[in-house]
Protein backbone atom coordinates (compact mmCIF):
# COMPACT_ATOMS: atom_id res chain seq x y z
CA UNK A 1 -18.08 8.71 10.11
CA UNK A 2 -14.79 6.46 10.68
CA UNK A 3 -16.08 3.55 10.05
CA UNK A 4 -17.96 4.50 5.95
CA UNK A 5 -14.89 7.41 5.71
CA UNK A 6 -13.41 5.56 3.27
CA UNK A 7 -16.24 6.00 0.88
CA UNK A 8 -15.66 9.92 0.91
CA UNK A 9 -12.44 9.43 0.41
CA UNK A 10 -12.67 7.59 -3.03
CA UNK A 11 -15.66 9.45 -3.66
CA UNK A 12 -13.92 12.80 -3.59
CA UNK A 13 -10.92 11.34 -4.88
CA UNK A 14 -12.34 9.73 -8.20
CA UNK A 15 -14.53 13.46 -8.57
CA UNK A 16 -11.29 15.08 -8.97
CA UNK A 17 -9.36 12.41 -10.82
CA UNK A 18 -12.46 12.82 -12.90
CA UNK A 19 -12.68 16.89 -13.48
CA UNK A 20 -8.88 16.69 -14.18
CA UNK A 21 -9.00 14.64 -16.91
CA UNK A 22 -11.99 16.09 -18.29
CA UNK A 23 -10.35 20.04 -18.27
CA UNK A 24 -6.77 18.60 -19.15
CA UNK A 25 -8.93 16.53 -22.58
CA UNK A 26 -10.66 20.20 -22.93
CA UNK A 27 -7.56 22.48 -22.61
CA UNK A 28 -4.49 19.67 -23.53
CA UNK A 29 -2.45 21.57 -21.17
CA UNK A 30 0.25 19.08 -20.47
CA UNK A 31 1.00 20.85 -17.20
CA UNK A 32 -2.02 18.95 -15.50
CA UNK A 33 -0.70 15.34 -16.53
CA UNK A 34 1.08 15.44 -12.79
CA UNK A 35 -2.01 15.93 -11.02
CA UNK A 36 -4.13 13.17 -13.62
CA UNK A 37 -1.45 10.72 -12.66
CA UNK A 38 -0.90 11.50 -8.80
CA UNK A 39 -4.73 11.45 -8.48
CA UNK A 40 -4.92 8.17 -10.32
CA UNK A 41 -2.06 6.64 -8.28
CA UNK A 42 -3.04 7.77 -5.00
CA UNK A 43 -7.12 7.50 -4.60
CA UNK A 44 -7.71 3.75 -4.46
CA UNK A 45 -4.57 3.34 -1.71
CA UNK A 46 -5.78 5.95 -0.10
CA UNK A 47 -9.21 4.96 -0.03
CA UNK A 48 -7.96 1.62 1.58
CA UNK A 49 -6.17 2.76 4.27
CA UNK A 50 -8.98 4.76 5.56
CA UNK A 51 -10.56 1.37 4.84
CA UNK A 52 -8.54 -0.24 7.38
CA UNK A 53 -8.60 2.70 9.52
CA UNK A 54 -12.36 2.69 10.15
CA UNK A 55 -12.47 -1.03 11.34
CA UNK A 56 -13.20 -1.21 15.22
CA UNK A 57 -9.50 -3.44 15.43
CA UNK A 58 -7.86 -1.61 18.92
CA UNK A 59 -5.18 1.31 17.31
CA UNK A 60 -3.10 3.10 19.68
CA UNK A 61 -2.20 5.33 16.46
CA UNK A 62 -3.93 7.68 14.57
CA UNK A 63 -4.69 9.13 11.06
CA UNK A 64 -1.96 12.19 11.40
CA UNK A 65 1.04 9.31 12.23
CA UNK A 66 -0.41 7.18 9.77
CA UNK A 67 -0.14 9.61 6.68
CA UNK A 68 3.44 10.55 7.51
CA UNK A 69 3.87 6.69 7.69
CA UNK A 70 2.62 6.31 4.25
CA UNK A 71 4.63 9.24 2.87
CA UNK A 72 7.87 8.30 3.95
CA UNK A 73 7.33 4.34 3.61
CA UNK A 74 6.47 5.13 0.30
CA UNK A 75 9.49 7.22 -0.44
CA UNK A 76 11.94 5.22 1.41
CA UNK A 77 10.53 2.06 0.03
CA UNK A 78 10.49 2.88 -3.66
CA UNK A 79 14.45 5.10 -3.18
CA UNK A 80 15.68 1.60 -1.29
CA UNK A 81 13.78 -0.63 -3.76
CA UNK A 82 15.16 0.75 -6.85
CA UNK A 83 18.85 1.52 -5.62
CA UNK A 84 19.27 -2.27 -4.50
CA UNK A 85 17.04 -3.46 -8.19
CA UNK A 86 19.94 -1.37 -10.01
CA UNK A 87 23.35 -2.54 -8.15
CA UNK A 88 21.61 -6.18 -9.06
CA UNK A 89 21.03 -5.48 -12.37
CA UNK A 90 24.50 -4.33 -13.03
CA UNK A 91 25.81 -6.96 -11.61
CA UNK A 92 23.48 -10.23 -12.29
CA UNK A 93 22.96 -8.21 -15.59
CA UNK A 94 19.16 -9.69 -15.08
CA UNK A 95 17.03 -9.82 -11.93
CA UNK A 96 15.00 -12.85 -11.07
CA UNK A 97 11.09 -12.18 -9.86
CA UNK A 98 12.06 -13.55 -6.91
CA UNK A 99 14.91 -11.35 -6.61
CA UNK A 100 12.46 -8.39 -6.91
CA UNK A 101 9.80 -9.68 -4.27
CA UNK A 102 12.35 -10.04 -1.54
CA UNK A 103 13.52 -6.40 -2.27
CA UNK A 104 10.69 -4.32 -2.51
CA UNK A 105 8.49 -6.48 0.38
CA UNK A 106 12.04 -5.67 2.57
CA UNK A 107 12.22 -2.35 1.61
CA UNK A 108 8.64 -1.53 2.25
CA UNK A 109 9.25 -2.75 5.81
CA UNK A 110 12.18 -0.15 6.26
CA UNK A 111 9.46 2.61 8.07
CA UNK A 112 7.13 -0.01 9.66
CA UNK A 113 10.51 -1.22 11.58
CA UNK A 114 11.13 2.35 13.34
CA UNK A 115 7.79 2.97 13.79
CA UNK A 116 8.03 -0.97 15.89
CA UNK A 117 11.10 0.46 17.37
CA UNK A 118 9.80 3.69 18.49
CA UNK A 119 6.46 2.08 19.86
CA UNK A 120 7.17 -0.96 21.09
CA UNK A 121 6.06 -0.65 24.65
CA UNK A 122 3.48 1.10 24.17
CA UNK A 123 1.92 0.30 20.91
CA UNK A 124 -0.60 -2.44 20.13
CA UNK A 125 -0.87 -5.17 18.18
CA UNK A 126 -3.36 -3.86 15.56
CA UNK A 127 -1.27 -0.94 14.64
CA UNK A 128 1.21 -3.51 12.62
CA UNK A 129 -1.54 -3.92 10.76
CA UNK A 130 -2.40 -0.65 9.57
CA UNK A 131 0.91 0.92 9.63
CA UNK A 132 1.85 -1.86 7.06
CA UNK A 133 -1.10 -0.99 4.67
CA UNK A 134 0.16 2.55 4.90
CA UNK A 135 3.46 2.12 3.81
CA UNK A 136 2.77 -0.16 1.43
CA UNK A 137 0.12 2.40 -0.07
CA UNK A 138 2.45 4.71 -0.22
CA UNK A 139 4.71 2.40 -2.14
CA UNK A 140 2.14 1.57 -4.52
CA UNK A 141 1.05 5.05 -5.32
CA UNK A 142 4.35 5.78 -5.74
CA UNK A 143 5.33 2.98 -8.13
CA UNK A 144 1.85 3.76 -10.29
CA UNK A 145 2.79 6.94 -10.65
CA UNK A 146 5.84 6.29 -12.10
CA UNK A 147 4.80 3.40 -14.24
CA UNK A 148 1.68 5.90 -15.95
CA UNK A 149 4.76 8.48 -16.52
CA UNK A 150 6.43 5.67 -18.51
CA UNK A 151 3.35 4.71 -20.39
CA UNK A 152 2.55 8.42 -20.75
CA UNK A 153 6.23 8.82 -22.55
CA UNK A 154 6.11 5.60 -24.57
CA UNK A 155 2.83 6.14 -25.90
CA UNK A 156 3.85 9.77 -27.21
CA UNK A 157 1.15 11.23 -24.66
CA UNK A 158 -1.88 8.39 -25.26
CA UNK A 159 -3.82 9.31 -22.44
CA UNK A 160 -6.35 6.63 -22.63
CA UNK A 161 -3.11 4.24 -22.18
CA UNK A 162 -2.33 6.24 -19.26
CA UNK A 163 -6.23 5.68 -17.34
CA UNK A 164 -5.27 1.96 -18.38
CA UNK A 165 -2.51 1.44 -16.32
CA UNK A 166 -4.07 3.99 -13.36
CA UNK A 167 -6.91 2.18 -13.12
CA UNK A 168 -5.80 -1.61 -12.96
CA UNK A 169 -2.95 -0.94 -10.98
CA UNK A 170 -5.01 1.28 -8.63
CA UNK A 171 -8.01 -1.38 -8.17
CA UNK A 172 -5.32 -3.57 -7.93
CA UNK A 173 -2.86 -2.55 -5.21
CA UNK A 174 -4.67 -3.05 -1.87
CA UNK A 175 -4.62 -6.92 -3.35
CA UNK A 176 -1.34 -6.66 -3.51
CA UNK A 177 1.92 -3.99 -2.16
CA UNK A 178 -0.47 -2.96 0.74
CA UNK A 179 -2.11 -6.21 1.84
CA UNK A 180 1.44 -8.19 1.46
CA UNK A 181 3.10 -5.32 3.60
CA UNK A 182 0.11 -4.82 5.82
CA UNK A 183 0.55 -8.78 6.86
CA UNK A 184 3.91 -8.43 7.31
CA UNK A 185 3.62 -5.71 9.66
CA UNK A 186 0.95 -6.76 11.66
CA UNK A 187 3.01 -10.11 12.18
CA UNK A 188 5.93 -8.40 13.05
CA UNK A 189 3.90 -6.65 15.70
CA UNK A 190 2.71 -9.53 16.97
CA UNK A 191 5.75 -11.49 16.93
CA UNK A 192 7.55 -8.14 18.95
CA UNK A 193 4.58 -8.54 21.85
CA UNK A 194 4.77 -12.87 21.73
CA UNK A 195 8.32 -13.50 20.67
CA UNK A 196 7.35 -15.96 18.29
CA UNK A 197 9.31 -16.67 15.12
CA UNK A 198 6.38 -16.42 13.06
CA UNK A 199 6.83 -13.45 11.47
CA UNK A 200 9.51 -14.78 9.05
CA UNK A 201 7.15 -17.49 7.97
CA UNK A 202 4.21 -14.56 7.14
CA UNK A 203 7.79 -12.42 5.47
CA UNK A 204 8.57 -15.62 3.40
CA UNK A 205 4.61 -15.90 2.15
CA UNK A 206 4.36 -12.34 1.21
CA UNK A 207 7.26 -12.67 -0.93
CA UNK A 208 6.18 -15.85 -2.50
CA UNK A 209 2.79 -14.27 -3.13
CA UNK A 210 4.85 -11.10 -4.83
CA UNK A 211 7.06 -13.58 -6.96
CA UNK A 212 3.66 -15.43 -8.57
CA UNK A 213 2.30 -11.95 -9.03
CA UNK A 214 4.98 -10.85 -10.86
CA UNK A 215 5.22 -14.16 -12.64
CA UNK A 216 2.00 -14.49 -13.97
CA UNK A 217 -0.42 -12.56 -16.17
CA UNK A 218 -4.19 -12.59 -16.82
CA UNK A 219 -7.21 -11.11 -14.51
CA UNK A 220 -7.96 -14.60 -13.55
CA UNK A 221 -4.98 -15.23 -12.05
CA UNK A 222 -4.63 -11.86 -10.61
CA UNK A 223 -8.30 -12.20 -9.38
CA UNK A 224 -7.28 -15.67 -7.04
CA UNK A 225 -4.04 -13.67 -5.86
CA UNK A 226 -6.10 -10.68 -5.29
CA UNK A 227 -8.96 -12.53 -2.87
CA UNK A 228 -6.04 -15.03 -1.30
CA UNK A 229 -4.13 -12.17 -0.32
CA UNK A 230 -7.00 -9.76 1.03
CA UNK A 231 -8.60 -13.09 2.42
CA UNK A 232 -5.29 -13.72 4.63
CA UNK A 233 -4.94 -10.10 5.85
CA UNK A 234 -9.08 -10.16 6.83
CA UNK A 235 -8.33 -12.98 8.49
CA UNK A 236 -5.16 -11.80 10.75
CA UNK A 237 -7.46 -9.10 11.12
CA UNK A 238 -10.37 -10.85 13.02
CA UNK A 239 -7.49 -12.38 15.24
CA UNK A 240 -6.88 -8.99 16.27
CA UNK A 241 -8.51 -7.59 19.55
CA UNK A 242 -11.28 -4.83 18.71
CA UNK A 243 -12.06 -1.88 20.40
CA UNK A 244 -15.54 -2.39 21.85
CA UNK A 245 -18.80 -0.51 20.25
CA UNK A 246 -19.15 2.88 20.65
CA UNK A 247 -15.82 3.67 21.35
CA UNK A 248 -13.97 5.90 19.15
CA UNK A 249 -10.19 4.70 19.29
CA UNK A 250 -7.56 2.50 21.54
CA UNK A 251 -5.63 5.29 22.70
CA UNK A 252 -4.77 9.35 22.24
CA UNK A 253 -4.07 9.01 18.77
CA UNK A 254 -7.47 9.26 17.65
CA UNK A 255 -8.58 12.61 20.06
CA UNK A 256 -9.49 15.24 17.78
């Protein structure tokens, strides 16, 4: 059940995105365009950290920790993101895309560094991993929620705009915020348990991968970033040590 939970998860979560939209096109009660957009930002991250979750790699942390990760990365992240995107703004008066990798990727690491801090005796190398995806789900979520408000208000309420933006930038971000933040994480992690200096080098390629992102447009381009950057975090992944078989988790986070 782990291992194919993700699938209930975006199953469930696209069947409610779904009867939303359908009563809120049925009733045009505007006070269900909250839920339409939360849904729409939050299934597909969602779905991919239970993604991540399910694979045999050797937690020591479980799904409770995890969501509470993603909350709070996602709040501090996006809060810390936009403060230090303003104070350059006003004062740069414009902000290079480089400028905006290097904040959000460092702000997105803001909860996966005390969660390091709080476990770093005891924790194992795999969690990096998946407490990175989680934060950085909860920053994309976060940030797609806020861009489909945007959309919602520019359009004058165009809710087929709306879906637009939900759905690319949903399919979208486990290529991206959470896979970028995810290998971050999971090198930082590593680096805490080997000492190695390596973890600036993976820091420096998430950014640049976050700078072309940003810099580019078209869903070819998108679609090379998209399997470069998923490719790189599967393979950190298979570096990982994994839990053997039949066993359910690496440690008491994962007792029911």
């Amino acid at each position: 059940m782990r291992r194919w939970g993700w699938l209930l998860v975006l199953a469930v979560g696209v069947a409610l995105f779904e009867a939303v939209r359908r009563v809120l096109l049925v009733t045009q009660n505007p006070n269900l365009v909250p839920s339409l957009i939360l849904l729409g930002a939050a299934v597909a991250p969602a779905a991919f950290v239970a993604f991540v979750l399910g694979r045999r790699l050797d937690y020591s942390i479980g799904a409770g920790p995890i969501a509470l990760v993603a909350f709070l990365g996602g709040v501090v992240g996006v809060v810390a993101a936009g403060l230090l995107e303003f104070d350059a703004l006003r004062s740069l008066g414009t902000l290079p895309m480089l400028g905006v990798a290097l904040i959000e990727e460092s702000a997105k690491l803001v909860a996966p560094l005390v969660v390091l801090l709080l476990t770093a005796r005891r924790g194992h190398p795999a969690d990096g991993l998946l407490v990175g995806v989680a934060s950085g789900a909860g920053f994309a979520a976060l940030e797609t929620m806020g861009y489909g408000f945007v959309v919602l208000v520019r359009s004058g309420g165009d809710l087929g705009a709306v879906d637009d933006v939900l759905l690319l930038r949903g399919v979208l971000s486990p290529a991206a915020h959470m896979a970028w933040t995810g290998l971050t994480a999971a090198a930082l992690w590593y680096a805490a348990r080997r000492r190695t200096g390596r973890a600036l080098l993976v820091f420096v390629l998430a950014v640049a991968l976050h700078t072309t992102w940003d810099s580019i447009g078209g869903f070819v381009a998108y679609g090379v970033l998209a399997v470069l950057s998923l490719g790189l975090l599967t393979g950190f992944a298979h570096r990982l040590p994994h839990r053997a078989p039949g066993t359910v988790g690496g440690g008491a986070g994962f007792r029911a």
